[in-house]
N, C-alpha and C. Protein backbone atom coordinates (compact mmCIF):
# COMPACT_ATOMS: atom_id res chain seq x y z
N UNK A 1 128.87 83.85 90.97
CA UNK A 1 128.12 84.29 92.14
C UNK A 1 127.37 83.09 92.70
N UNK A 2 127.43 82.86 94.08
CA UNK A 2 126.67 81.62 94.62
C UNK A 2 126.14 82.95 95.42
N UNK A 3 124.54 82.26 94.96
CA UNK A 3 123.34 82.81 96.02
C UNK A 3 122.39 81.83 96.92
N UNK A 4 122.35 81.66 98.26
CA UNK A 4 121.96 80.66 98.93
C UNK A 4 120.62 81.06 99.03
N UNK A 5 119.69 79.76 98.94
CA UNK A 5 118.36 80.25 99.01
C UNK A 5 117.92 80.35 100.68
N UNK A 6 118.39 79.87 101.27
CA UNK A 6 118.76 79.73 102.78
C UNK A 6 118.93 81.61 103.36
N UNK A 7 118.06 81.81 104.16
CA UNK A 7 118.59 82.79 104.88
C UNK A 7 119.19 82.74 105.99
N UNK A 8 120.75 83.54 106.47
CA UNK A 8 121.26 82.93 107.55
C UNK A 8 120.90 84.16 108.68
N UNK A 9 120.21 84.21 109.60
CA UNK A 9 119.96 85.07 110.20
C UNK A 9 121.14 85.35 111.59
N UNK A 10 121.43 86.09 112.14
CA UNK A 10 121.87 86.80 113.24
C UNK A 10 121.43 87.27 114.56
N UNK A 11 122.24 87.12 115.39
CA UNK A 11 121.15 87.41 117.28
C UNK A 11 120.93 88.61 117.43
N UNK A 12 121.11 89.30 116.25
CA UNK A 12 120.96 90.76 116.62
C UNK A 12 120.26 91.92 115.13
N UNK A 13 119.53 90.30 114.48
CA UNK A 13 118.39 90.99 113.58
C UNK A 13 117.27 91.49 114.72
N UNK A 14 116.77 92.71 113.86
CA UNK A 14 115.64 93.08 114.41
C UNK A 14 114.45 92.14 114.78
N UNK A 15 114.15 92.33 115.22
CA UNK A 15 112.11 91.64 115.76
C UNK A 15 111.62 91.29 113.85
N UNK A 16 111.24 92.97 113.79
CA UNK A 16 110.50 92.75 112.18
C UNK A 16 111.28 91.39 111.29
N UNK A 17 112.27 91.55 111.15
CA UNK A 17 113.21 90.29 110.46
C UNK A 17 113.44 89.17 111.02
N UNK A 18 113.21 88.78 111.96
CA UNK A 18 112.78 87.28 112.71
C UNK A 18 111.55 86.97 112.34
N UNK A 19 110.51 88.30 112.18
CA UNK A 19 109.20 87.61 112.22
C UNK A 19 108.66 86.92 110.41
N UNK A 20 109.70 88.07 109.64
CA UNK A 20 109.73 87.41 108.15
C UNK A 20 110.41 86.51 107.70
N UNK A 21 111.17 86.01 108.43
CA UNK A 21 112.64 85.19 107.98
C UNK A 21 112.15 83.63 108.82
N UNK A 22 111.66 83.91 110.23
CA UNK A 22 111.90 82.64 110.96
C UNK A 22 110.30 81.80 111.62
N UNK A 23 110.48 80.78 111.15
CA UNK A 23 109.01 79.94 111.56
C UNK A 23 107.95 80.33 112.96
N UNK A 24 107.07 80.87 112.89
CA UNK A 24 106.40 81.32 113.87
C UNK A 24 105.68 80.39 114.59
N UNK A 25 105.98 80.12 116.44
CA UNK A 25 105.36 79.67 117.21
C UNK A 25 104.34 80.01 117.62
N UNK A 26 104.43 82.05 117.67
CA UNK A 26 103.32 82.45 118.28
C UNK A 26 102.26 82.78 117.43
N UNK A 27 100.91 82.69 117.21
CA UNK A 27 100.40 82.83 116.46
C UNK A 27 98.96 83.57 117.25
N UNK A 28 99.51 85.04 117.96
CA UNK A 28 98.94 85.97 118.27
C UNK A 28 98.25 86.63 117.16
N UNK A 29 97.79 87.57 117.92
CA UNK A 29 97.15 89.00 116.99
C UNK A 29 98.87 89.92 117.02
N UNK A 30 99.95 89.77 117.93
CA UNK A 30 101.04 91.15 116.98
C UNK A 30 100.50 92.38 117.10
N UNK A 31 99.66 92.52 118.25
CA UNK A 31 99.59 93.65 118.52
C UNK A 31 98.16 94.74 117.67
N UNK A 32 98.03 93.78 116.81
CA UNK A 32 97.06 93.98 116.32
C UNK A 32 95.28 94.30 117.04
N UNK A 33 95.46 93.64 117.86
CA UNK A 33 94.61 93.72 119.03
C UNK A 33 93.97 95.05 119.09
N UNK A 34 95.47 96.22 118.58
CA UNK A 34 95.41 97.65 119.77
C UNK A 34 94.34 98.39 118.50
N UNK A 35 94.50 97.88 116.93
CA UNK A 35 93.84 98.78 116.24
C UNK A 35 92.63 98.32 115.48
N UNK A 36 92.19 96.52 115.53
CA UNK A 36 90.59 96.42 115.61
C UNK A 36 90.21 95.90 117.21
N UNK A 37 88.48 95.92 116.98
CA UNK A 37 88.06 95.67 118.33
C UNK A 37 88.51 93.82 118.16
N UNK A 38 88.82 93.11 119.69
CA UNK A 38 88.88 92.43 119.46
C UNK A 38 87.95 90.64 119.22
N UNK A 39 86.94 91.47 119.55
CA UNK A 39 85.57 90.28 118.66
C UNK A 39 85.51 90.21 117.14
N UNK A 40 86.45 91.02 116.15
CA UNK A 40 86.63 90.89 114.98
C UNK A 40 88.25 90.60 114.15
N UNK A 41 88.92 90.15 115.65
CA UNK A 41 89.74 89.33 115.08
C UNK A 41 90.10 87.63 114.90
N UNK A 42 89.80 87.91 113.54
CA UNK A 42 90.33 85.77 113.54
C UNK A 42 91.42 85.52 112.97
N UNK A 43 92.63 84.56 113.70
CA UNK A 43 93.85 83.90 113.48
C UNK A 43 93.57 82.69 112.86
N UNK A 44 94.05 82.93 111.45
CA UNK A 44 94.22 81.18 110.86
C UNK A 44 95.76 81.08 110.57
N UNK A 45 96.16 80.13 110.56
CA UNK A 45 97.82 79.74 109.86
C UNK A 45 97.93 79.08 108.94
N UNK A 46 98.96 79.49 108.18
CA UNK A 46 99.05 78.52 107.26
C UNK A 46 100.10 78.06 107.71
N UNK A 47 100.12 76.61 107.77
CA UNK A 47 101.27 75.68 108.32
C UNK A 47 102.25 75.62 107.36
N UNK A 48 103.52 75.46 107.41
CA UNK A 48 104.53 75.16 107.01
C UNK A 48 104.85 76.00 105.74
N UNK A 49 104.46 77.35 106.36
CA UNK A 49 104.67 78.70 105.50
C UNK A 49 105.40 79.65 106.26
N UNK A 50 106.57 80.16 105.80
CA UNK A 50 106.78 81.72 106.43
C UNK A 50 106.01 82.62 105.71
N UNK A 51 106.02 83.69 106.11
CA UNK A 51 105.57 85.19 105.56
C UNK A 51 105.80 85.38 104.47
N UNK A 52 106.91 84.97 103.76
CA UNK A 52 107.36 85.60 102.30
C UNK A 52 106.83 83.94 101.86
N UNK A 53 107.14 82.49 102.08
CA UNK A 53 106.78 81.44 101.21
C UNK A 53 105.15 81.38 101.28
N UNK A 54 104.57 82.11 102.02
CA UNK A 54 103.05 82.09 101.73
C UNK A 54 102.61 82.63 100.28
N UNK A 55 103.39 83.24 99.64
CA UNK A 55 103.02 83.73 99.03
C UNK A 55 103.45 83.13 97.33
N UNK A 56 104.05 81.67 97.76
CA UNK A 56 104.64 80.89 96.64
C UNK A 56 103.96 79.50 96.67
N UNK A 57 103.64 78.80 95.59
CA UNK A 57 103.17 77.98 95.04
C UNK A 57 102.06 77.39 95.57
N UNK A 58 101.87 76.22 96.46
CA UNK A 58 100.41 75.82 96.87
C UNK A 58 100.08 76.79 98.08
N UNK A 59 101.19 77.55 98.80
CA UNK A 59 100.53 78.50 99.60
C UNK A 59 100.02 79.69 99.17
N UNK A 60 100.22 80.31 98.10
CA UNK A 60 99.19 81.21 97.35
C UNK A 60 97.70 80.44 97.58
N UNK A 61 97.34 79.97 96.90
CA UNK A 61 95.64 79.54 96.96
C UNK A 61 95.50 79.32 98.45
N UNK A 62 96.33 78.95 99.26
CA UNK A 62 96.22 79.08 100.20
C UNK A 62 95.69 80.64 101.23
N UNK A 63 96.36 81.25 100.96
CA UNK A 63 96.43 82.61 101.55
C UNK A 63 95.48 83.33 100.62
N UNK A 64 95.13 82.90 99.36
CA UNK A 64 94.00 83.93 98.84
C UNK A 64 92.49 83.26 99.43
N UNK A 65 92.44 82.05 100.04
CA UNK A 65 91.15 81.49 100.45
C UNK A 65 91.43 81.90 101.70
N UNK A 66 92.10 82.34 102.62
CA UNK A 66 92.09 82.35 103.87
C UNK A 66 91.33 84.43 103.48
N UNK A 67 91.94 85.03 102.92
CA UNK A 67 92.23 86.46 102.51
C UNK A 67 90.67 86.19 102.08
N UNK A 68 89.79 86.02 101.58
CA UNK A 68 88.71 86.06 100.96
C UNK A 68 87.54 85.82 101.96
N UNK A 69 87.79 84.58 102.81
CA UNK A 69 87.14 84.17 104.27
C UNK A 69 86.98 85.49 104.82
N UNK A 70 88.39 86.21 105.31
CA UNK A 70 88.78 87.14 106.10
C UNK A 70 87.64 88.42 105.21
N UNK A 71 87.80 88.83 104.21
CA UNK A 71 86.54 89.80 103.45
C UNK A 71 85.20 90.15 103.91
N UNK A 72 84.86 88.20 103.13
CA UNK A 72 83.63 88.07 103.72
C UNK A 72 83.31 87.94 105.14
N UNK A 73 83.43 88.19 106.06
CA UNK A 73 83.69 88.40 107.47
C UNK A 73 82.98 86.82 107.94
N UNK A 74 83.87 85.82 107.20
CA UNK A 74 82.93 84.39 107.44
C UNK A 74 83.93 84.00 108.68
């Protein structure tokens, strides 16, 4: 079995699966806007992370200090 760590995506994946799979330019609220007020939303990025690699090796501590900021409403 060869498993590519590479995902090869398609022009006719959904939205949701572009937004987990492929490097994000926009770095909106997503609509998010519609369900807090928006003086209590803050956008940080983590650079040179997708959605699922945020959550692997130096971007963990990453995303748990951003996640903790976000708590404490700092």
């Amino acid at each position: 079995m060869n498993c590519s760590s590479k995902f090869e995506g398609q022009s006719d994946d959904p939205v949701g699966l572009k937004f987990l799979t492929e490097t994000q330019l926009d770095f909106g609220p997503f609509g998010l806007e519609s369900l807090f007020p928006e003086d209590q939303i803050s956008i940080n990025c983590a650079t040179n992370a997708k959605h699922v690699s945020m959550m692997k090796n130096e971007n963990t501590i990453r995303l748990i200090k951003l996640t903790e900021v976000a708590m404490r409403g700092e």
